[in-house]
Protein backbone atom coordinates (compact mmCIF):
# COMPACT_ATOMS: atom_id res chain seq x y z
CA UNK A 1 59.23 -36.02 -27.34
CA UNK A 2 57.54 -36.99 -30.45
CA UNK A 3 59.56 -38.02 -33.53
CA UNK A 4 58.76 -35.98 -37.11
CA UNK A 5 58.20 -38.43 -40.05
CA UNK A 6 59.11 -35.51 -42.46
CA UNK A 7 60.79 -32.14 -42.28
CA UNK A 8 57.29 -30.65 -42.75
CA UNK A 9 55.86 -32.81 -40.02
CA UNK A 10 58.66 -31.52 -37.40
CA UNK A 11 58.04 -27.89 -39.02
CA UNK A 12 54.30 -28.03 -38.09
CA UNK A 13 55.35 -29.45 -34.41
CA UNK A 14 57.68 -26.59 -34.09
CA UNK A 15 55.03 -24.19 -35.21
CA UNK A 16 52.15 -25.47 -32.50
CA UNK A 17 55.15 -25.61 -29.72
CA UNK A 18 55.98 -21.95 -30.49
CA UNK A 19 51.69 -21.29 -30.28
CA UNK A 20 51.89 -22.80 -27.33
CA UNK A 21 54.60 -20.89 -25.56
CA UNK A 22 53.21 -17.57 -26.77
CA UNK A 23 49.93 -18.49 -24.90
CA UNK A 24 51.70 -19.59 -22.25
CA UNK A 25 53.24 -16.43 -22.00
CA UNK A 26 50.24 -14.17 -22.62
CA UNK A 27 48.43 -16.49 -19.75
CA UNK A 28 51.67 -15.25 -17.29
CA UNK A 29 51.19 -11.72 -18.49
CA UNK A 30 47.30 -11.33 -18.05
CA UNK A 31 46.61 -8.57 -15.99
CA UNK A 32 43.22 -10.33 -14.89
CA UNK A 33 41.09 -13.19 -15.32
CA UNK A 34 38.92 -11.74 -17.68
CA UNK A 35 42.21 -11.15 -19.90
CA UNK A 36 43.09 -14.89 -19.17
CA UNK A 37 39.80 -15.85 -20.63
CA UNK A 38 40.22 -13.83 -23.71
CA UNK A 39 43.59 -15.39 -23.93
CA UNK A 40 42.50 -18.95 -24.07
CA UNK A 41 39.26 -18.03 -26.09
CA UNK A 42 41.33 -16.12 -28.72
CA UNK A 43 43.54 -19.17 -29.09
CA UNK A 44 41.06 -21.89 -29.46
CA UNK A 45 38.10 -20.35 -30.98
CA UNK A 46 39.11 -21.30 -34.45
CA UNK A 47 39.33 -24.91 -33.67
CA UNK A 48 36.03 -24.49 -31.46
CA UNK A 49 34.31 -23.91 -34.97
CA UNK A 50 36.45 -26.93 -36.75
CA UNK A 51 33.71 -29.99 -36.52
CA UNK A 52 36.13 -32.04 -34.16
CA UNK A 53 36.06 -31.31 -30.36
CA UNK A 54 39.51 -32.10 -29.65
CA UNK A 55 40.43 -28.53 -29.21
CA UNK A 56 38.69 -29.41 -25.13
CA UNK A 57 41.51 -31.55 -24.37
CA UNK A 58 44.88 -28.67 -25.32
CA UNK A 59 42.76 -26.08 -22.73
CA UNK A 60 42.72 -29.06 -20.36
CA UNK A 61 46.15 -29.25 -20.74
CA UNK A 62 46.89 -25.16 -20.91
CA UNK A 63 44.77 -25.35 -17.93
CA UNK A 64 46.87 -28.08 -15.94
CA UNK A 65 50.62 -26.33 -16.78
CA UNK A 66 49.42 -22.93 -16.53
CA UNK A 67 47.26 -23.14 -13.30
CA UNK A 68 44.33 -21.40 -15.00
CA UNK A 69 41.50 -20.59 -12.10
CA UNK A 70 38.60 -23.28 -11.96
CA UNK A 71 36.70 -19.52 -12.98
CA UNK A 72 38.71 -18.90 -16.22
CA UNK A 73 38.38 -22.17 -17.61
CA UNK A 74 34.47 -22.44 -16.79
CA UNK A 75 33.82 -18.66 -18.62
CA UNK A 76 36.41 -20.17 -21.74
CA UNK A 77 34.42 -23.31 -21.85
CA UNK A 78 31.22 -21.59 -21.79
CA UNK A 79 32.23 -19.20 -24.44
CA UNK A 80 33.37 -21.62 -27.20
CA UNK A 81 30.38 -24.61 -26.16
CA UNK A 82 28.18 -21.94 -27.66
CA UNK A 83 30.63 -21.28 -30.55
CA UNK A 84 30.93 -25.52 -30.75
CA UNK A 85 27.11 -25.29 -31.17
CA UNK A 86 27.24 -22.65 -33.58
CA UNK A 87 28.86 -24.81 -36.00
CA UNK A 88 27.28 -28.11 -35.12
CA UNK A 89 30.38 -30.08 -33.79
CA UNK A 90 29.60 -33.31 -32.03
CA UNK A 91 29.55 -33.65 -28.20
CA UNK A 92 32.95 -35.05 -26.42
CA UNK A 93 32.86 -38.42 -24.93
CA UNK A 94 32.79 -38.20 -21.03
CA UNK A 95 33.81 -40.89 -18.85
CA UNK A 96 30.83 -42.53 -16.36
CA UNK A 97 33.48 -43.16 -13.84
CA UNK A 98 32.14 -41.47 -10.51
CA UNK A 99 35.48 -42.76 -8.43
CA UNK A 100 36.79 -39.57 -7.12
CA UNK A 101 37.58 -36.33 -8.18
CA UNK A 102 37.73 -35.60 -12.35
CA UNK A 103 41.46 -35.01 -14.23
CA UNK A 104 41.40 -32.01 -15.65
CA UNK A 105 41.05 -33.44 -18.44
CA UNK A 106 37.80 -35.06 -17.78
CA UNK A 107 36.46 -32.07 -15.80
CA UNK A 108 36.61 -30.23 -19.08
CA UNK A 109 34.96 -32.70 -20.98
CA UNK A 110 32.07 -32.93 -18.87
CA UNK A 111 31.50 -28.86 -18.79
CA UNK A 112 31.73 -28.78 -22.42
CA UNK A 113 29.44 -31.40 -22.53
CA UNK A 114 27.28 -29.94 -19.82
CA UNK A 115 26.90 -26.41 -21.82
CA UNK A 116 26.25 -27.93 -24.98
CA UNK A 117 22.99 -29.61 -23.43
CA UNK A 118 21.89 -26.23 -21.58
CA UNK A 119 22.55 -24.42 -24.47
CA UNK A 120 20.08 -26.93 -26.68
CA UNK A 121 17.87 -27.24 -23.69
CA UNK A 122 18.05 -30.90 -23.65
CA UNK A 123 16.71 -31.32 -19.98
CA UNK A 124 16.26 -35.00 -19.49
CA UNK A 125 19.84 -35.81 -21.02
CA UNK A 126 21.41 -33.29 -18.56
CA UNK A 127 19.55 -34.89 -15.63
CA UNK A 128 20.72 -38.15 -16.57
CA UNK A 129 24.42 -37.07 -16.85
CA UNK A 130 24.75 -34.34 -13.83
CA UNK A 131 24.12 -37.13 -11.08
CA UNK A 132 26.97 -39.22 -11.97
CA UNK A 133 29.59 -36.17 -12.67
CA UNK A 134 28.22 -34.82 -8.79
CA UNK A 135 29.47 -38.42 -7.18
CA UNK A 136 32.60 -37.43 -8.13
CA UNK A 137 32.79 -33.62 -7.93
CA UNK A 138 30.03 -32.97 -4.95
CA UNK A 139 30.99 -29.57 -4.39
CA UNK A 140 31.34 -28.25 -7.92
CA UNK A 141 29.19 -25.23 -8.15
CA UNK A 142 28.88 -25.36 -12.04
CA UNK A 143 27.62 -29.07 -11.97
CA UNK A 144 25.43 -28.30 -8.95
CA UNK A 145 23.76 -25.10 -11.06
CA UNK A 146 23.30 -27.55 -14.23
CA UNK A 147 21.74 -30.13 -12.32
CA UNK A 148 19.42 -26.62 -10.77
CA UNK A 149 18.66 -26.15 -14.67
CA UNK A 150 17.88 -29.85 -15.83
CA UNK A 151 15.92 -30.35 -12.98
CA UNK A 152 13.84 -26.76 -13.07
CA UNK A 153 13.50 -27.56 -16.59
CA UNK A 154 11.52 -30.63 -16.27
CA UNK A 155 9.78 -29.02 -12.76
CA UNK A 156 11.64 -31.66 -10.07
CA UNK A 157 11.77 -31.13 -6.38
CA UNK A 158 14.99 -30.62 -5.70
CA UNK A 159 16.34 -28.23 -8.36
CA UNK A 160 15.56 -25.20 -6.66
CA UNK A 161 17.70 -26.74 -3.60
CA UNK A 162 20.27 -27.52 -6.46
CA UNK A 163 20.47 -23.83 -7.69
CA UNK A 164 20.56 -22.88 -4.19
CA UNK A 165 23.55 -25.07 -3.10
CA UNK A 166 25.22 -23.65 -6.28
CA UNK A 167 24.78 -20.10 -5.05
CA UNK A 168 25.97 -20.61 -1.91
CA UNK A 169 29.18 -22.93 -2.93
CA UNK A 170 32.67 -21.35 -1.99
CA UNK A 171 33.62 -22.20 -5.36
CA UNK A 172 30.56 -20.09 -7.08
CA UNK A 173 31.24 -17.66 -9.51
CA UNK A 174 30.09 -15.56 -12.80
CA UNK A 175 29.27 -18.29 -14.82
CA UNK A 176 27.80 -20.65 -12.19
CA UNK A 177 25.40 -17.56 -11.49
CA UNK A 178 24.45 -17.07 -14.48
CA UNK A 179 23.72 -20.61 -15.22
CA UNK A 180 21.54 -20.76 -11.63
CA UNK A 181 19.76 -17.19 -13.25
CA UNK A 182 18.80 -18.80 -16.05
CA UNK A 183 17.35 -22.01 -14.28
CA UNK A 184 15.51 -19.84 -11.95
CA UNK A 185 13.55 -18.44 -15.69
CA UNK A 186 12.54 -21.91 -16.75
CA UNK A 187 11.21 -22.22 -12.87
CA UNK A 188 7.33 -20.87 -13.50
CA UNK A 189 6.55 -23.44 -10.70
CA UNK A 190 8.87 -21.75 -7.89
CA UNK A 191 7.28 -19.52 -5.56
CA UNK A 192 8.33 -16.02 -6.07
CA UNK A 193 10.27 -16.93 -9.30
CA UNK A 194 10.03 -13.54 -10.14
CA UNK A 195 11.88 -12.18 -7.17
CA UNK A 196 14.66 -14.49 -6.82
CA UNK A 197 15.32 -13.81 -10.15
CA UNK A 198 15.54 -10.04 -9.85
CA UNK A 199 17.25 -10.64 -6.70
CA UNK A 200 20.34 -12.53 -7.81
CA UNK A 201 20.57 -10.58 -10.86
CA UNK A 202 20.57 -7.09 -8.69
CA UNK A 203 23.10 -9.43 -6.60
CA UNK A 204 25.00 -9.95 -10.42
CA UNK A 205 25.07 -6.62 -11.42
CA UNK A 206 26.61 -4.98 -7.75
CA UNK A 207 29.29 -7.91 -8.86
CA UNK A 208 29.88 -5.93 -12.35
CA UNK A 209 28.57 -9.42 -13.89
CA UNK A 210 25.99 -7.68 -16.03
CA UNK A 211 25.82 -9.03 -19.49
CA UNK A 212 22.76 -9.37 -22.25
CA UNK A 213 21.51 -12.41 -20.87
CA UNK A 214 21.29 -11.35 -17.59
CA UNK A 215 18.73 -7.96 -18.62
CA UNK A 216 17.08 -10.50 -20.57
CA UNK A 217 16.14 -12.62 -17.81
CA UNK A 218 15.06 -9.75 -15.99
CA UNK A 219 12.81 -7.92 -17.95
CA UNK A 220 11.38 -10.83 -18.06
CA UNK A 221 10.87 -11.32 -14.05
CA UNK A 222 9.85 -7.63 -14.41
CA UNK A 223 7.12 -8.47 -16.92
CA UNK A 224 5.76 -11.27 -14.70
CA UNK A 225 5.30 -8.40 -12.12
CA UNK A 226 3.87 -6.19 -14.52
CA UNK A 227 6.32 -3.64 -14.02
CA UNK A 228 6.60 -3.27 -17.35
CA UNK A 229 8.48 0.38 -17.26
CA UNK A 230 11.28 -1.52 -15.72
CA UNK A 231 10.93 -4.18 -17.72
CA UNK A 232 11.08 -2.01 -20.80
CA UNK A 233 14.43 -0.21 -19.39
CA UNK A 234 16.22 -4.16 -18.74
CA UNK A 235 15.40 -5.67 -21.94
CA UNK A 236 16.32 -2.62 -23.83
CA UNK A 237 19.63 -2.63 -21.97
CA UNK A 238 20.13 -6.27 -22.80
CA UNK A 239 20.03 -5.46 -26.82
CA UNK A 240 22.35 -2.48 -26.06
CA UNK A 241 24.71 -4.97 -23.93
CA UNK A 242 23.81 -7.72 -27.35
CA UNK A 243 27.08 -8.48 -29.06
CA UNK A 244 27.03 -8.22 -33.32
CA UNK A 245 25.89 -11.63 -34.85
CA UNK A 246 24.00 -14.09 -32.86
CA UNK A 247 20.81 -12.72 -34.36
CA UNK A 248 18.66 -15.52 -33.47
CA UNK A 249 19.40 -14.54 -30.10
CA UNK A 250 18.23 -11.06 -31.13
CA UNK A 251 15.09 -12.00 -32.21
CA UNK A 252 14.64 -13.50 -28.54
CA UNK A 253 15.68 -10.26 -27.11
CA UNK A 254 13.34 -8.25 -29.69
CA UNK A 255 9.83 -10.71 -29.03
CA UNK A 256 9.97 -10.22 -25.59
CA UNK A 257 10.03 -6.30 -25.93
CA UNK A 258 7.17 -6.38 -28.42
CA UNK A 259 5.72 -9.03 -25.18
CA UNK A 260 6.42 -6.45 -22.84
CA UNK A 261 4.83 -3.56 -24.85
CA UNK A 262 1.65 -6.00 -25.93
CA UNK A 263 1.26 -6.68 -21.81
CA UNK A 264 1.15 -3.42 -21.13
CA UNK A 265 -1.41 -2.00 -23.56
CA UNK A 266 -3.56 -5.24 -22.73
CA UNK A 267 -3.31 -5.07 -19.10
CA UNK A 268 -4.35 -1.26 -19.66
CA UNK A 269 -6.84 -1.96 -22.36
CA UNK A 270 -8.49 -4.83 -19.54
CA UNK A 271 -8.18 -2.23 -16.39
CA UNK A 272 -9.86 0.42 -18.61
CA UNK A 273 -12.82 -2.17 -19.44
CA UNK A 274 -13.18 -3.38 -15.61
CA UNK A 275 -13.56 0.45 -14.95
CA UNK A 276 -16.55 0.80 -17.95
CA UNK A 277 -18.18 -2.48 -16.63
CA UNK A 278 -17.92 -1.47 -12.71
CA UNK A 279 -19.20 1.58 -14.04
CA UNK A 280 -22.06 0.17 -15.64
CA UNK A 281 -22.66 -2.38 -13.07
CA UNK A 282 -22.75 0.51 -10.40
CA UNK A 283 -25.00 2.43 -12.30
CA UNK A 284 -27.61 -0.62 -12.91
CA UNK A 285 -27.79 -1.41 -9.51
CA UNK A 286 -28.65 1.80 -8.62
CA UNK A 287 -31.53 2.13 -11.09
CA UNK A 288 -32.56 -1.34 -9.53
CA UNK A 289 -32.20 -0.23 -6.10
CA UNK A 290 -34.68 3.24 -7.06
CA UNK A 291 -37.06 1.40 -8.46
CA UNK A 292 -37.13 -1.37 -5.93
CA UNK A 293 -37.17 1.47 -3.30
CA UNK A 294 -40.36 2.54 -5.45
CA UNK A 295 -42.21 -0.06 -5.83
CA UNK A 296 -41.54 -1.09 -1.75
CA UNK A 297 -43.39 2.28 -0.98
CA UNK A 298 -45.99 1.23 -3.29
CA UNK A 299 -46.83 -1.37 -1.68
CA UNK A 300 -46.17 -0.19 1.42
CA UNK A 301 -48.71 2.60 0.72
CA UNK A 302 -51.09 0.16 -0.37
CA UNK A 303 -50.69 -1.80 2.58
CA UNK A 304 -51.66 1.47 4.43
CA UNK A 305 -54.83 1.63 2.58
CA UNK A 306 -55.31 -1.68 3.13
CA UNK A 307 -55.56 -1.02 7.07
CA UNK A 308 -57.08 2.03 6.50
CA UNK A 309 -59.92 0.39 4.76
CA UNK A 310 -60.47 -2.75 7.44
CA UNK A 311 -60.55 -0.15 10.40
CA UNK A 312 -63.31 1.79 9.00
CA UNK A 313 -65.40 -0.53 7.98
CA UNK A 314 -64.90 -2.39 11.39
CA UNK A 315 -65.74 1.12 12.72
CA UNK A 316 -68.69 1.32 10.76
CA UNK A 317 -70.09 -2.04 11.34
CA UNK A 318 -69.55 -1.57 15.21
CA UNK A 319 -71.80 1.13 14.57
CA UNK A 320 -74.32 -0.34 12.94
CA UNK A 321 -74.58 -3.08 15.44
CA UNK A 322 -74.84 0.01 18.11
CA UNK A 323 -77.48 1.51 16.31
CA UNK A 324 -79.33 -2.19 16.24
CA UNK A 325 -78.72 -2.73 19.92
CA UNK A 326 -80.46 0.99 20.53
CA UNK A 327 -83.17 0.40 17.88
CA UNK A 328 -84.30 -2.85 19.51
CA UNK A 329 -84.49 -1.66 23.20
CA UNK A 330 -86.52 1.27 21.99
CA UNK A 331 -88.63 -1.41 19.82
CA UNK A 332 -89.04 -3.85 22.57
CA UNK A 333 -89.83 -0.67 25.19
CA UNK A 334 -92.61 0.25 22.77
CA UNK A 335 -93.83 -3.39 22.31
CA UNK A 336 -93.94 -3.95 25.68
CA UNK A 337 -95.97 -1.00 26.52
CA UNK A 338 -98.21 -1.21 23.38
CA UNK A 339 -101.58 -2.09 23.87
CA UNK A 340 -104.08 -3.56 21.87
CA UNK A 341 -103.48 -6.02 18.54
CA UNK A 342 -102.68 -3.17 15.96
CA UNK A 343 -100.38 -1.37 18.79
CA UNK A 344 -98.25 -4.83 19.17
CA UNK A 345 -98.61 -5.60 15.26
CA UNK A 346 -97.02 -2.14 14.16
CA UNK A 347 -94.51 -2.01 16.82
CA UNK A 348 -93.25 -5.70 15.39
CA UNK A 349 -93.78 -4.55 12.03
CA UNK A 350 -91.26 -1.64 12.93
CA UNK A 351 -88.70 -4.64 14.59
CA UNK A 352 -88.87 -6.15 11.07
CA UNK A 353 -88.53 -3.57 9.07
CA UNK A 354 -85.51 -2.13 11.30
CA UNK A 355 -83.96 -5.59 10.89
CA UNK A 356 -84.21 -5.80 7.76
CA UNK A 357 -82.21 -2.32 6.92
CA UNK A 358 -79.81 -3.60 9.38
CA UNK A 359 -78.86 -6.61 7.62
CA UNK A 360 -78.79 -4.07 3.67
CA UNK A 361 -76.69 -1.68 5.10
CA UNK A 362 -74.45 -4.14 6.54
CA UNK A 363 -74.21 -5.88 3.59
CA UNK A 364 -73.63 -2.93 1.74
CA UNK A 365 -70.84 -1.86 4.29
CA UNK A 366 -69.12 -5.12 4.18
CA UNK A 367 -69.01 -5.19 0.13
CA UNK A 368 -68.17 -1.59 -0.63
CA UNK A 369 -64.45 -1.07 -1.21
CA UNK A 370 -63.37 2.49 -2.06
CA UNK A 371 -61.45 3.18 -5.41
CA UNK A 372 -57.74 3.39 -4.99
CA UNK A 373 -55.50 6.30 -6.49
């Protein structure tokens, strides 16, 4: 037992045993872990918001003597990381030892220290750290769901297996799903991000883990879909859910509702345009269709003419040549029986002269073309 230097000293000690045996006590008394959590927050948060991080190392201990559920002390840590954020207060030191299984101690250190660089997003620093605290806790469902985060963060290949070892883990629970929900939103590489994510969270909510965070995630997924009624009904839920304070969070919550209001109205304002222009299109092509339909009985018309035209005058020049071949027999019968010079000279004179209007109306035949209409 520690020695007091002064009576105030050994007043103080007295003071922080008697704390600690009422916590102890409310701990016993706790109907459920949920009331165990608020226990342990309520009795830390104030040093949670001091600037020193100490405060990690009396739950480890609470946690040790009071056989507080791995559960319990992952949901307290969680809750006052973000409130150890809030107020700026430095990160713990963690031990790079991977020999073995943590102390509680340690284990506590490294999820504070784990939550603090989710909650500031610092993705290459968790990847760096996660790997080394997995050595020596392999089956640790909260360090395999923060290595899922660091590594969808920064788009790796196998965070999605992390998230989904994580899930799966005996030793899964709220907080390591929630932690695995929000990796799945950074994962805009994963195939059917937006299902998996409205698939754990309906998984979540049949739990009764529903909080703000998780509506927020999944208006978002519902957005993606563009089913943006549903996502309209999750993200307003999530502000409802939305604890006072924290309004920087709020503003998250309130951006992506205006998103989810502007998506709509655009993806309505676009569908209404692709209906005018497939309209328009529709209507053009038919014009062009009529008048190439038009203009292809034009020609075909024409074309008609065309025949028309060569057939007759073949027709008439066949009859011209007809008319030849009977006007020379009956010339050369009348030559032939002509006698006497001015017989023969008229009846060749009549040859020549039936030639020679042979060969103009010929002529004339094979130049005429009649005037189209």
């Amino acid at each position: 037992m520690a020695r007091c230097s002064s009576a105030t000293g050994c007043e103080h000690v007295t003071k922080q045993d008697d704390k600690r045996a009422a916590v102890k006590a409310r701990l016993a008394k706790a109907p459920s872990p949920t009331a165990r959590t608020e226990v342990l927050r309520a009795h830390l948060l104030r040093r949670a918001r001091s600037k020193s991080p100490t405060w990690i190392d009396e739950l480890a201990e609470l946690a040790s003597e009071c056989d507080v559920e791995p559960h319990v002390l992952r949901a307290t840590v969680s809750t006052l990381a973000w409130q150890a954020r809030d107020v700026g207060q430095s990160l713990p030191i963690v031990s790079a030892d991977d020999a073995g299984p943590a102390s509680t101690r340690e284990l506590c250190r490294r999820y504070l220290h784990g939550f603090r660089l989710r909650f500031d997003f610092r993705f290459e620093a968790l990847g760096a750290q996660v790997p080394v605290w997995l050595k020596a806790d392999p089956d640790d469902a909260l360090f395999l769901a923060l290595s899922g985060f660091a590594g969808l963060g920064r788009q790796a290949s196998r965070a999605l297996r992390d998230v989904e070892e994580s899930l799966e883990s005996p030793n899964a629970d709220q907080v390591t799903r929630n932690v695995c929900l929000h990796a799945l939103w950074f994962g805009n590489d994963v195939d059917g991000q937006a299902e998996r994510i409205i698939r754990l969270s309906d998984e979540m909510i049949n739990r009764g883990e529903d909080e703000a965070n998780l509506y927020f995630w999944r208006a978002y997924a519902f957005r993606r879909l563009e089913r943006f009624d549903e996502a309209m009904v999750s993200i307003d839920r999530a502000i409802e859910l939305h604890p006072p304070g924290m309004n920087i969070v709020h503003q998250d919550y309130v951006r992506e509702r205006a998103l989810i209001a502007t998506s709509k109205l655009v993806l309505a304002q676009v569908a209404m345009h692709a209906r005018q222009v497939s309209d328009e299109l529709r209507a053009e092509m038919s014009s062009q269709l009529e008048s190439a339909k038009a203009e292809l009985r034009k020609q075909q018309e024409d074309a008609q003419k065309v025949v028309s035209d060569s057939l007759l005058k073949i027709v008439e020049i066949l009859g011209l040549f007809i008319a030849l071949a009977g006007f020379l027999v009956g010339s050369g019968v009348v030559a032939f029986r002509a006698t006497g010079f001015w017989q023969n000279f008229a009846s060749m004179s009549l040859v020549l002269l039936g030639s020679v209007l042979f060969f103009g109306l010929l002529r004339l035949v094979i130049r005429y073309r009649p005037q189209r209409r």
